[in-house]
PDB file of N, CA and C in Angstrom:
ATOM      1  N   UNK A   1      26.707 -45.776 -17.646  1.00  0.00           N
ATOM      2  CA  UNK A   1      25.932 -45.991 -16.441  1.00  0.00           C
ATOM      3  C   UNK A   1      26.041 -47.462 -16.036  1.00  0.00           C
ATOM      4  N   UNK A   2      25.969 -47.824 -14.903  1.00  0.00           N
ATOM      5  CA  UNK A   2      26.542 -49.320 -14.325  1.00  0.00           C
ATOM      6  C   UNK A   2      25.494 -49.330 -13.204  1.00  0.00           C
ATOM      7  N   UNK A   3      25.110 -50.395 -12.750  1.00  0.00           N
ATOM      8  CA  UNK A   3      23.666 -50.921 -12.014  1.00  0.00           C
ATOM      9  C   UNK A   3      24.130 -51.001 -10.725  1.00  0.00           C
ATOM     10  N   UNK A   4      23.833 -50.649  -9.713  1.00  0.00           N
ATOM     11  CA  UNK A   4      24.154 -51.015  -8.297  1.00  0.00           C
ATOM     12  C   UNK A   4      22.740 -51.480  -7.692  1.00  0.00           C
ATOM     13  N   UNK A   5      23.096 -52.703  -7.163  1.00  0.00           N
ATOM     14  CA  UNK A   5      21.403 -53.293  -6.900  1.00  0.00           C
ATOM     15  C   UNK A   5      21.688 -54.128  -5.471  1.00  0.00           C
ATOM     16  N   UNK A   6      21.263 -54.190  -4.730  1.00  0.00           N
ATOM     17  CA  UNK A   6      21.356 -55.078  -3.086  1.00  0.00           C
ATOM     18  C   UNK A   6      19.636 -55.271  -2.621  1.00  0.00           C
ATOM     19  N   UNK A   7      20.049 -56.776  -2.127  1.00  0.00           N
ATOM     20  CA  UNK A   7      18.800 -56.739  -1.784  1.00  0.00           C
ATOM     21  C   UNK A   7      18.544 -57.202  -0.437  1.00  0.00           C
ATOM     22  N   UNK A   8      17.508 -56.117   0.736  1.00  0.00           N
ATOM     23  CA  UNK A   8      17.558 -56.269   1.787  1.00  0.00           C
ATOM     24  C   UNK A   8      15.971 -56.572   2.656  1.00  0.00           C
ATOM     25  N   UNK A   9      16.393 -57.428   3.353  1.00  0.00           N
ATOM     26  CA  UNK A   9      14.866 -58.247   3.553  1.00  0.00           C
ATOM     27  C   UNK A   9      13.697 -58.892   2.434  1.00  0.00           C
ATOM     28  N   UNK A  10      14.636 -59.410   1.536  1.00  0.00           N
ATOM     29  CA  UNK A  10      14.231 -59.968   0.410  1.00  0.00           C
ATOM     30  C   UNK A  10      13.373 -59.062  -0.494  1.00  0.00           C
ATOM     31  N   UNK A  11      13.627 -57.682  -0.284  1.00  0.00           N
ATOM     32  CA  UNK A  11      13.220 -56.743  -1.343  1.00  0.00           C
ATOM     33  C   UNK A  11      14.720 -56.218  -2.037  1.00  0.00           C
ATOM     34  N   UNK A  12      14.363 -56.124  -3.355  1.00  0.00           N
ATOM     35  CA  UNK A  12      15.420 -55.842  -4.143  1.00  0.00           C
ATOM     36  C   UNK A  12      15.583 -54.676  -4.760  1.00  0.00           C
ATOM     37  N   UNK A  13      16.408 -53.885  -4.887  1.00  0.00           N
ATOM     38  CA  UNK A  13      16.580 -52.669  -4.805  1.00  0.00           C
ATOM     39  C   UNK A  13      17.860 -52.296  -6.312  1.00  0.00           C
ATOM     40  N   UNK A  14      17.292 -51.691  -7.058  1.00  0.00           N
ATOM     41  CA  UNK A  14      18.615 -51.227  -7.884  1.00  0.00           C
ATOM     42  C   UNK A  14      18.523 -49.915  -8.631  1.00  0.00           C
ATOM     43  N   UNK A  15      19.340 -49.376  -8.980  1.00  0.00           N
ATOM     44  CA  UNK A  15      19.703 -47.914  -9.229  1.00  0.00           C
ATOM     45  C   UNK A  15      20.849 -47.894 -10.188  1.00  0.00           C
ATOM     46  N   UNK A  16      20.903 -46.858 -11.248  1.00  0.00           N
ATOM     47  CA  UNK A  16      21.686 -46.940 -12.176  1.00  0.00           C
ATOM     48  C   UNK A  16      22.581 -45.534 -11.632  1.00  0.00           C
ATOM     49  N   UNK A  17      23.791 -45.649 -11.677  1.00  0.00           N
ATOM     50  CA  UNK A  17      24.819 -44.359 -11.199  1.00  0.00           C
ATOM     51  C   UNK A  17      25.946 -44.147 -12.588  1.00  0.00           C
ATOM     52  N   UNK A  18      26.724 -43.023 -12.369  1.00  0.00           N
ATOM     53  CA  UNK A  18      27.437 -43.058 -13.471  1.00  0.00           C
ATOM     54  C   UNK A  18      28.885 -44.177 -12.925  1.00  0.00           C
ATOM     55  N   UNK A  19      29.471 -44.718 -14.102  1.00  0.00           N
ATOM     56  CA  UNK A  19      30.573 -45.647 -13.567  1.00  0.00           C
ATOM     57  C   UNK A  19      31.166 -45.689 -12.307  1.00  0.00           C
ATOM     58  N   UNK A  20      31.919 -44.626 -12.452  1.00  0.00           N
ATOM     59  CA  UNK A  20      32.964 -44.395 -11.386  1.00  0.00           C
ATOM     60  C   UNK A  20      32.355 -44.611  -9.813  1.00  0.00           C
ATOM     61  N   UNK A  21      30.989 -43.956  -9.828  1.00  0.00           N
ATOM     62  CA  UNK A  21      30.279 -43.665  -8.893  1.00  0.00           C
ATOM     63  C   UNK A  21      29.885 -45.047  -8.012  1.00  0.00           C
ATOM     64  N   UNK A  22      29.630 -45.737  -9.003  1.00  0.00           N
ATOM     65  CA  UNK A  22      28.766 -46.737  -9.037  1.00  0.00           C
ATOM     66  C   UNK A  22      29.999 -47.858  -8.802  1.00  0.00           C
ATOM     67  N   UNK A  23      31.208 -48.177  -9.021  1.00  0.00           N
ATOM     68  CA  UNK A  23      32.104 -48.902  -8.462  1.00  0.00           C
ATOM     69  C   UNK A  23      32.763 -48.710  -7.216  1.00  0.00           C
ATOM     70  N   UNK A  24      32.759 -47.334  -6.917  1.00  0.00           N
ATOM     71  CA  UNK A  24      32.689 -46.928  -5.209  1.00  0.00           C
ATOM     72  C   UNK A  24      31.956 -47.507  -4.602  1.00  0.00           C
ATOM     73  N   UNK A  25      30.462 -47.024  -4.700  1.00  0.00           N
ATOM     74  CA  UNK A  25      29.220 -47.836  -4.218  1.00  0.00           C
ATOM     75  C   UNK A  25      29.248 -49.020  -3.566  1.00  0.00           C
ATOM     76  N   UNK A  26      30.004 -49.619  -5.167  1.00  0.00           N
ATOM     77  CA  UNK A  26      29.599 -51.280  -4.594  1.00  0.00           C
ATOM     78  C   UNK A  26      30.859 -51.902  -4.036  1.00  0.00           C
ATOM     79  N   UNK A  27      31.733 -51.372  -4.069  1.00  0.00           N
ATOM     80  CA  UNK A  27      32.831 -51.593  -3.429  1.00  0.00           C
ATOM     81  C   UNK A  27      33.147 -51.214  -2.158  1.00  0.00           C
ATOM     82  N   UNK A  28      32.087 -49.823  -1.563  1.00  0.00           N
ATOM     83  CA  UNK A  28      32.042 -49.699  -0.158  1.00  0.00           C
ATOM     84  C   UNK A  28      31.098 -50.187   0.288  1.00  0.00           C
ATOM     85  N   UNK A  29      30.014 -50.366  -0.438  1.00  0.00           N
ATOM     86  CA  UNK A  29      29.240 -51.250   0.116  1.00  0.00           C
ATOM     87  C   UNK A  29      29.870 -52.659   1.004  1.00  0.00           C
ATOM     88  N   UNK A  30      30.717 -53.803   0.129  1.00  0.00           N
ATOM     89  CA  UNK A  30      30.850 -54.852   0.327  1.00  0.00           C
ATOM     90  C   UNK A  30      32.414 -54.441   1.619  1.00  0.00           C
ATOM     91  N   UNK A  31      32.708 -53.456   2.019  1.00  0.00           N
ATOM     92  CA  UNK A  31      33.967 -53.150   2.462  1.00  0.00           C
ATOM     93  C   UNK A  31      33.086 -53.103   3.986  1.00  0.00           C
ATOM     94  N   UNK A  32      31.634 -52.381   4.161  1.00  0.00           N
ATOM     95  CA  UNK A  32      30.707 -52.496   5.019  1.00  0.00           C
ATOM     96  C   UNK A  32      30.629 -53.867   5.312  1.00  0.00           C
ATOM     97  N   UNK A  33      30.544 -54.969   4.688  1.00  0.00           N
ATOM     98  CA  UNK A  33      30.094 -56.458   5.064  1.00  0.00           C
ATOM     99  C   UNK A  33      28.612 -56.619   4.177  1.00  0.00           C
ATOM    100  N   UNK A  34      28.289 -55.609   3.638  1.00  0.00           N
ATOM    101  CA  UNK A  34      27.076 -56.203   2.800  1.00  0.00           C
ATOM    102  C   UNK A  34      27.398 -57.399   1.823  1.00  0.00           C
ATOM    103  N   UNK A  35      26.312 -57.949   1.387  1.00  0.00           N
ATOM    104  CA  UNK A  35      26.332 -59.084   0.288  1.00  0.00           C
ATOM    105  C   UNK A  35      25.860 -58.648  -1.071  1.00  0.00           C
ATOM    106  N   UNK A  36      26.306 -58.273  -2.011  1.00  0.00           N
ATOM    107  CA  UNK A  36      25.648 -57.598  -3.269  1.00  0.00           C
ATOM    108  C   UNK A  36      24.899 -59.160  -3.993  1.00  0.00           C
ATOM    109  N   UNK A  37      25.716 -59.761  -3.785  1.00  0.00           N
ATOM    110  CA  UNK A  37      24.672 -61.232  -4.296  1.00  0.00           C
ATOM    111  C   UNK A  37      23.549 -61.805  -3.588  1.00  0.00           C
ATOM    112  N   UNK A  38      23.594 -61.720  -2.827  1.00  0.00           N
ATOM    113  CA  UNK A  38      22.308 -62.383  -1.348  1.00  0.00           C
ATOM    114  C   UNK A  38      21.706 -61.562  -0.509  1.00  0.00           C
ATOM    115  N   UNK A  39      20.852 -62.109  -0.137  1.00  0.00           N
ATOM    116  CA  UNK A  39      19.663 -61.180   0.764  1.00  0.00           C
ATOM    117  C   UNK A  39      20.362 -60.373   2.227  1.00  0.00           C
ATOM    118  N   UNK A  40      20.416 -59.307   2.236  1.00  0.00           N
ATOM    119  CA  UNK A  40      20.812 -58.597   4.015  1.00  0.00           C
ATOM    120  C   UNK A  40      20.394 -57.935   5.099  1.00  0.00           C
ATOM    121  N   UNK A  41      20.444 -58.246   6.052  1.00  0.00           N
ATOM    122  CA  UNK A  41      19.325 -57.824   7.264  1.00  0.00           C
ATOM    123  C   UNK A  41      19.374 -56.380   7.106  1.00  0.00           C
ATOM    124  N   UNK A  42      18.007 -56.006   7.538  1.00  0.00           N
ATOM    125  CA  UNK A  42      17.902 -54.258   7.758  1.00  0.00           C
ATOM    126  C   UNK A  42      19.119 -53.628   8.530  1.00  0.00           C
ATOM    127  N   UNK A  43      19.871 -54.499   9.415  1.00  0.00           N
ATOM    128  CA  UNK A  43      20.716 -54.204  10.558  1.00  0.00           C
ATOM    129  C   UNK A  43      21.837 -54.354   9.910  1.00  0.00           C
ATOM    130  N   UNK A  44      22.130 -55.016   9.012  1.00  0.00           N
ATOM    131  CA  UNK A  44      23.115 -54.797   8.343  1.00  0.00           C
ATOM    132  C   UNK A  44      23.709 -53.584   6.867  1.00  0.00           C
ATOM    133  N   UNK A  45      22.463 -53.039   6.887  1.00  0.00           N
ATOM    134  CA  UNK A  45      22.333 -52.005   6.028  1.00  0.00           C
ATOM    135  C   UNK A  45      22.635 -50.607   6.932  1.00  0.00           C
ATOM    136  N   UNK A  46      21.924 -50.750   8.236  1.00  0.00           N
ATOM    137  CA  UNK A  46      21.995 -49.639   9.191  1.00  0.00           C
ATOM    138  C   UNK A  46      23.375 -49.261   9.309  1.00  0.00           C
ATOM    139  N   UNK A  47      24.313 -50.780   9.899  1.00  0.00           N
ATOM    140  CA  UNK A  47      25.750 -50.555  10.463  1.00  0.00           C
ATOM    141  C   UNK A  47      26.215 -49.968   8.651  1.00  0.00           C
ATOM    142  N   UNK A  48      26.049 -50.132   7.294  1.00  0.00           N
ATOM    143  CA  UNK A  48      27.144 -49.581   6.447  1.00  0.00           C
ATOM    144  C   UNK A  48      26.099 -47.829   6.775  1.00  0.00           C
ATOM    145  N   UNK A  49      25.331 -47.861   6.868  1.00  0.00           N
ATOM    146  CA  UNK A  49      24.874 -46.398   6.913  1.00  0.00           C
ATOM    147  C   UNK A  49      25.737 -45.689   7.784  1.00  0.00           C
ATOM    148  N   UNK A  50      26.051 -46.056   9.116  1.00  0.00           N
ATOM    149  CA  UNK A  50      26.916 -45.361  10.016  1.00  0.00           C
ATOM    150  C   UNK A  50      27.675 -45.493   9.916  1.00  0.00           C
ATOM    151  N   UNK A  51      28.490 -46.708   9.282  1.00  0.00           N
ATOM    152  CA  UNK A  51      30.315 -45.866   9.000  1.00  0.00           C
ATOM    153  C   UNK A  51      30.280 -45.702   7.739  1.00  0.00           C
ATOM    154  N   UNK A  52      29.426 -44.884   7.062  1.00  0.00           N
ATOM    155  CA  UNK A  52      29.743 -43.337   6.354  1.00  0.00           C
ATOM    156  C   UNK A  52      29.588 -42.469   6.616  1.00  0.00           C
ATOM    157  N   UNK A  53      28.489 -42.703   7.629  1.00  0.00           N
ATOM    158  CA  UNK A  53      28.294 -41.135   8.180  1.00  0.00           C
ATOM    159  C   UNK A  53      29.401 -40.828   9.270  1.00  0.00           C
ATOM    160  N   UNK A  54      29.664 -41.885   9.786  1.00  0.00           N
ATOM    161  CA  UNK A  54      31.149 -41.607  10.732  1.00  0.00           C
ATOM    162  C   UNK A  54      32.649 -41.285   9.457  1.00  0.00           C
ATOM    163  N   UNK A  55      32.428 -41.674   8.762  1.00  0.00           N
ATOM    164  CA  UNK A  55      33.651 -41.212   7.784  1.00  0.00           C
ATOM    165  C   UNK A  55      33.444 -39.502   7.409  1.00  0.00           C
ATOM    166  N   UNK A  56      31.484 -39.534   7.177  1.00  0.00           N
ATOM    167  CA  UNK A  56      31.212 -38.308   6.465  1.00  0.00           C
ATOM    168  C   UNK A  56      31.838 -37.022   7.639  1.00  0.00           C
ATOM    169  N   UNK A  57      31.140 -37.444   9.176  1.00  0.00           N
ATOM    170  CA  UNK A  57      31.857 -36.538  10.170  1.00  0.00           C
ATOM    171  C   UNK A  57      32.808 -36.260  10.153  1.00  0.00           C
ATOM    172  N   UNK A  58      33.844 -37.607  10.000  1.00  0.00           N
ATOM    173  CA  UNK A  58      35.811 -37.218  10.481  1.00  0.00           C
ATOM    174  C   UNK A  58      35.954 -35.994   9.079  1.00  0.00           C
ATOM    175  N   UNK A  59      35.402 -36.306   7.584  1.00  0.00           N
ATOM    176  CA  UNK A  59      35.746 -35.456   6.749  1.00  0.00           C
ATOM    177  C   UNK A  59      35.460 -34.068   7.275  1.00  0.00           C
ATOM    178  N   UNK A  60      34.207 -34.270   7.245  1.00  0.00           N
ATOM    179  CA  UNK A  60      33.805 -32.619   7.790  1.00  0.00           C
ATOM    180  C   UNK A  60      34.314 -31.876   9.315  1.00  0.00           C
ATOM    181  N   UNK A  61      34.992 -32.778  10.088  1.00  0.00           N
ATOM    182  CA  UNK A  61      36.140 -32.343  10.981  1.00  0.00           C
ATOM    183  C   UNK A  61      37.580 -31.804  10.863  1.00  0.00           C
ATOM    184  N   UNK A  62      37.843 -32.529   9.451  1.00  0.00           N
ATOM    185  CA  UNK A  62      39.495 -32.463   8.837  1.00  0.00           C
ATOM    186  C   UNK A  62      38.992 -31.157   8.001  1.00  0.00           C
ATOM    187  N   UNK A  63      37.734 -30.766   7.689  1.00  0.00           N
ATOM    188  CA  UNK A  63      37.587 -29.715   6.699  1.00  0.00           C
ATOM    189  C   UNK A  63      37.812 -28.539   7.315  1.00  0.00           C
ATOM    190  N   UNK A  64      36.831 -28.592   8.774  1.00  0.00           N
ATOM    191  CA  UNK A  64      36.833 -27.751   9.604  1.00  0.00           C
ATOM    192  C   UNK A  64      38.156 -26.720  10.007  1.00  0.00           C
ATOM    193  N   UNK A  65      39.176 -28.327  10.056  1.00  0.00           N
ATOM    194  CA  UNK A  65      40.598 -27.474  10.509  1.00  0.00           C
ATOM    195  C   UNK A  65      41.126 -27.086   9.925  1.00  0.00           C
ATOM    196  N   UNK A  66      41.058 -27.641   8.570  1.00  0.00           N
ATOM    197  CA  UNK A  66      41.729 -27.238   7.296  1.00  0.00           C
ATOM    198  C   UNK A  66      41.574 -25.858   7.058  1.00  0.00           C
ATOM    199  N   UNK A  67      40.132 -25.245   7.431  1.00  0.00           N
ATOM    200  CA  UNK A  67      39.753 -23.648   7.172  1.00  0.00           C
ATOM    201  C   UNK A  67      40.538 -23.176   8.161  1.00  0.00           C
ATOM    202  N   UNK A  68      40.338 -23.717   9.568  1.00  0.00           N
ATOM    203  CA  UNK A  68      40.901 -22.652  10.455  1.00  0.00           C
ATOM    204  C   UNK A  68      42.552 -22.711  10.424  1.00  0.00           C
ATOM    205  N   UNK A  69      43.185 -23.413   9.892  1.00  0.00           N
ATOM    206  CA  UNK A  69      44.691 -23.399   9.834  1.00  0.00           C
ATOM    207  C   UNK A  69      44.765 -22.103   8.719  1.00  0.00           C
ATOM    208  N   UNK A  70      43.762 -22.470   7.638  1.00  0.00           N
ATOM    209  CA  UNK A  70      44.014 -21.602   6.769  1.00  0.00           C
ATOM    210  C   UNK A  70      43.839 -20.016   6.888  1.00  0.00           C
ATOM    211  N   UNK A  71      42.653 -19.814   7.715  1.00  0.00           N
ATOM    212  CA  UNK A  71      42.204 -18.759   8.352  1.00  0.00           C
ATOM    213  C   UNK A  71      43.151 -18.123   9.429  1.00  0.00           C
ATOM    214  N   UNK A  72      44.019 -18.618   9.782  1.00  0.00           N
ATOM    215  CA  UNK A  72      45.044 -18.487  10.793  1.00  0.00           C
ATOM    216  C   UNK A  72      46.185 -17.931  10.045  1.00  0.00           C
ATOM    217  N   UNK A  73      46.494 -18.225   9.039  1.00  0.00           N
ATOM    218  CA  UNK A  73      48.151 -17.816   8.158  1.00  0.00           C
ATOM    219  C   UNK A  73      47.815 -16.238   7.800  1.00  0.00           C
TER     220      UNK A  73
END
């Protein structure tokens, strides 16, 4: 288990995940523009919230077609 911790509006926040999990995390986190060392605006937490959920959509769009191509053969 490996610690993923950020802290935003000078409240500090941490959570234990299993490895793998937990180096994604913090590695998409900081790919967002967060700071895992220093304090980050609420607004900057918002924008990494939406491009995952914009990643989470395109997936669940590519899934979508993926059935119906498949559904099609």
């Amino acid at each position: 288990m490996k610690r993923v911790a950020l802290t935003v509006s000078g409240s500090r926040y941490e959570i234990k995940l299993e490895d793998e999990f937990a180096d994604f995390v913090n590695a998409d986190l900081q790919d967002a523009g967060m700071e895992l060392d220093r304090d980050n605006s609420p607004s900057a937490l918002l924008r990494a919230y939406l491009r995952l959920a914009k990643q989470n959509n395109s997936y669940e769009d590519e899934i979508e077609l993926l059935i119906e191509t498949l559904d099609g053969m």
